[in-house]
C-alpha atoms as a PDB file:
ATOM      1  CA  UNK A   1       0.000   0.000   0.000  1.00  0.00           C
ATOM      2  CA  UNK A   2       3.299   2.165   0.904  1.00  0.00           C
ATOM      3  CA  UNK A   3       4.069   1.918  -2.973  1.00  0.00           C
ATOM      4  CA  UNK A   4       0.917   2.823  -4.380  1.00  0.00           C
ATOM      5  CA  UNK A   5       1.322   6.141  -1.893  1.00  0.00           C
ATOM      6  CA  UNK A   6       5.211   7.016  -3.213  1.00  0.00           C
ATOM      7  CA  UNK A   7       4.428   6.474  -6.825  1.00  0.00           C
ATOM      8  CA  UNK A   8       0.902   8.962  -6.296  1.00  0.00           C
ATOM      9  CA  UNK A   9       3.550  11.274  -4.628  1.00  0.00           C
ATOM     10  CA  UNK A  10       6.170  10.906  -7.554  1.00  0.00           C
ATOM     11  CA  UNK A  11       3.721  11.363 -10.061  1.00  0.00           C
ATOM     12  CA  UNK A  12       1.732  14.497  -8.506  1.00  0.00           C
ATOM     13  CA  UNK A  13       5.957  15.594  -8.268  1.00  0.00           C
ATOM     14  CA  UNK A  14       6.713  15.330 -11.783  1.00  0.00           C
ATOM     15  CA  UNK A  15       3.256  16.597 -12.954  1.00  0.00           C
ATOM     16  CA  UNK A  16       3.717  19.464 -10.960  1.00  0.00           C
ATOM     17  CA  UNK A  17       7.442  20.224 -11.455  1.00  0.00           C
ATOM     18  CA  UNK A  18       6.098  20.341 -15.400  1.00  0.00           C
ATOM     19  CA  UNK A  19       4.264  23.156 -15.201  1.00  0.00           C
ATOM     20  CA  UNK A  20       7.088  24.956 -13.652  1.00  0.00           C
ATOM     21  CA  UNK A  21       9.980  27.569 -15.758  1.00  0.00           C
ATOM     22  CA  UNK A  22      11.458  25.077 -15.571  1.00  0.00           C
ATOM     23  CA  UNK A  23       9.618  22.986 -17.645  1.00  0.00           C
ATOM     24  CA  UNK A  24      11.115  24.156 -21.249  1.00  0.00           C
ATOM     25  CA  UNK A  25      14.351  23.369 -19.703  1.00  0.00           C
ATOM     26  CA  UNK A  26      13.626  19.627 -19.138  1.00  0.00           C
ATOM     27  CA  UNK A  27      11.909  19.666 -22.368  1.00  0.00           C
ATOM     28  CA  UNK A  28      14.946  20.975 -24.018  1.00  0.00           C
ATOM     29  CA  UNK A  29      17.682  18.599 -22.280  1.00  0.00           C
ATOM     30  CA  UNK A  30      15.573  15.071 -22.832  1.00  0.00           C
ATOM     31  CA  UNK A  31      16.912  12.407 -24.506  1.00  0.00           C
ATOM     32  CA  UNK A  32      14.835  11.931 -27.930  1.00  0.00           C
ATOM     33  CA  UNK A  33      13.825   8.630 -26.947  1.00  0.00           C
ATOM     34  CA  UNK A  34      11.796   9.832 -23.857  1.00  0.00           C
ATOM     35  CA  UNK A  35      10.378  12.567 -25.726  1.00  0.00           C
ATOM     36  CA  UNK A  36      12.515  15.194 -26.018  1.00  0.00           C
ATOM     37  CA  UNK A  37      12.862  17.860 -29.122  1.00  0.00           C
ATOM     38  CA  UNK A  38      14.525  15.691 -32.137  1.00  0.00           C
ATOM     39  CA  UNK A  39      18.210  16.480 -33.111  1.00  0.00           C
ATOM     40  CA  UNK A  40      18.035  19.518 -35.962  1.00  0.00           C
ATOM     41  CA  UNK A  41      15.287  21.067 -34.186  1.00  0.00           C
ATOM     42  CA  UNK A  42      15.858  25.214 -34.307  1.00  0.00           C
ATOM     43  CA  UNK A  43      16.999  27.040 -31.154  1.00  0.00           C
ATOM     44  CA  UNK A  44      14.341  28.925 -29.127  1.00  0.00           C
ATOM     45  CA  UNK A  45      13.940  32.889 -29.330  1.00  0.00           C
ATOM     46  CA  UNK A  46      15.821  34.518 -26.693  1.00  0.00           C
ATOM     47  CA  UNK A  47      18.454  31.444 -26.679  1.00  0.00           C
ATOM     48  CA  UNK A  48      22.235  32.176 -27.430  1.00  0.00           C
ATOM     49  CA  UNK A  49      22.117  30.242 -31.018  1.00  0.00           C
ATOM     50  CA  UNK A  50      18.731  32.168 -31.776  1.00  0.00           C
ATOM     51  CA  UNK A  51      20.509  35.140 -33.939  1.00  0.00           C
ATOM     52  CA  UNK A  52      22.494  32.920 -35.703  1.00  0.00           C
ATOM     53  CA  UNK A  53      20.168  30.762 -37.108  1.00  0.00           C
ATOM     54  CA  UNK A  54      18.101  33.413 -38.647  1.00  0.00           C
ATOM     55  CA  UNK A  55      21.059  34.561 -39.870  1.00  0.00           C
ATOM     56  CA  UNK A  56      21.104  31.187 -41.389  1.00  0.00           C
ATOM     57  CA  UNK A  57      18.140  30.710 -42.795  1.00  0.00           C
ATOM     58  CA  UNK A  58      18.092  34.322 -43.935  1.00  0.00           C
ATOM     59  CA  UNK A  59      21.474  34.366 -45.543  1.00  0.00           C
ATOM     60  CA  UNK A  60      23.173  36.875 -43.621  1.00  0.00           C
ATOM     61  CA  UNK A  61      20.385  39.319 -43.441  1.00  0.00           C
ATOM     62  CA  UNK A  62      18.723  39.920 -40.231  1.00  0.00           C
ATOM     63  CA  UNK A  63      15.128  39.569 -40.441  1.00  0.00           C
ATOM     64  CA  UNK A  64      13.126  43.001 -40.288  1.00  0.00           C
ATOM     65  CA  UNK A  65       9.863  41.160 -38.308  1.00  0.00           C
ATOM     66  CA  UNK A  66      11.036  40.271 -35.072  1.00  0.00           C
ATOM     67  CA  UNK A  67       9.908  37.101 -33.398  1.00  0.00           C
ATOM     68  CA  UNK A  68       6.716  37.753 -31.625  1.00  0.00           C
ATOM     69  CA  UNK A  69       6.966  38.076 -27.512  1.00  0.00           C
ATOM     70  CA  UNK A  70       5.737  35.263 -25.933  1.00  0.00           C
ATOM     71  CA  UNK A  71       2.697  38.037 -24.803  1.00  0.00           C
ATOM     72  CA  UNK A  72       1.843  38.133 -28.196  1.00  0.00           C
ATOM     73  CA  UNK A  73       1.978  34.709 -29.106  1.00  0.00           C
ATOM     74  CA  UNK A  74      -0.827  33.831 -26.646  1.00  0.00           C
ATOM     75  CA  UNK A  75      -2.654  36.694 -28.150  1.00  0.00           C
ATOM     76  CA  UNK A  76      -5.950  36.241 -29.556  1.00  0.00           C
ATOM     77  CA  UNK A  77      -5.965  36.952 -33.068  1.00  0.00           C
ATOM     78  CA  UNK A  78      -7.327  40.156 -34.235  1.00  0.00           C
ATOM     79  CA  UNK A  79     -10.627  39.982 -36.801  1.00  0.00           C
ATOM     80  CA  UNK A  80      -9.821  42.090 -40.077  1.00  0.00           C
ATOM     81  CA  UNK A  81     -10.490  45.158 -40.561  1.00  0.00           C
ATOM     82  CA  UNK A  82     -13.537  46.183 -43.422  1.00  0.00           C
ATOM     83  CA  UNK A  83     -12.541  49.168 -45.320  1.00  0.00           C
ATOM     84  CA  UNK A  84     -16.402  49.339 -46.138  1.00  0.00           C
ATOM     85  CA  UNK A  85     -18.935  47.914 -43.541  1.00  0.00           C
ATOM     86  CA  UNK A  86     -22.546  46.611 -44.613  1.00  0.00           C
ATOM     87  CA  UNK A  87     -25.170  49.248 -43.415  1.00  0.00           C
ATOM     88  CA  UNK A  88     -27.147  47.934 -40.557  1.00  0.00           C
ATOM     89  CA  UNK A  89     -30.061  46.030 -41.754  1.00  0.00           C
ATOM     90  CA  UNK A  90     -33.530  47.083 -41.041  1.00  0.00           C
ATOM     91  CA  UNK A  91     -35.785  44.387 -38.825  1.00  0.00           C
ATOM     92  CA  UNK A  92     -38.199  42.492 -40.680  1.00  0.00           C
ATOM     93  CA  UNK A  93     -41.165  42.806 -38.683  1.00  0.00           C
ATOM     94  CA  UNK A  94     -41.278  45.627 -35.264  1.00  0.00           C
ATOM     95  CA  UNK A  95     -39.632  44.537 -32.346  1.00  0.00           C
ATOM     96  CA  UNK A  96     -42.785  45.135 -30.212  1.00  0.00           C
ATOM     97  CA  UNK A  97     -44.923  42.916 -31.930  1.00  0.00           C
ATOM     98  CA  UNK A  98     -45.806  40.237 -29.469  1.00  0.00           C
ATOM     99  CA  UNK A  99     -43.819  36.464 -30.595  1.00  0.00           C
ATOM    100  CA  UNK A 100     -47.148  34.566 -30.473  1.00  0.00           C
END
């Protein structure tokens, strides 16, 4: 019964300690085979290596659109804007005519 309690405390642990900041660490530092980020996979904004692999990819230039914050990431998106909006359509029948 002792077991059953450890691994429920374990578990709750590890469940817990991945919701942490730390979290993207572990992420970043597991082996493939338990699930970590595959080898080749691009460096993280704000990491050392970030800068120069968009210089990379970009060929030297530095790209003009910076990555978005990670506020803005979790942004909700914005509808577009119309340059020309429908008029406001006129009811069909008065709003104070009784339903039944």
């Amino acid at each position: 019964m002792r077991i059953v309690l450890v691994i429920g405390v374990v578990l709750g642990g590890v469940l817990l300690a991945s919701c942490s900041s730390t979290g993207a660490y572990i992420g970043d530092n597991l082996p493939e085979w338990a699930g970590g980020l595959p080898k080749g996979t691009p460096p993280r904004p704000g990491t050392p290596g970030y800068d120069a692999y968009l210089r990379g990819i970009h060929g030297g230039d530095h790209p003009t659109v910076a990555p978005p914050s990670e506020a803005q990431s979790y942004a909700a998106p914005q509808p577009p804007v119309q340059p020309n909006p429908p008029p406001p359509r006129e009811p069909r029948q008065p709003v104070d005519d009784p339903i039944h």
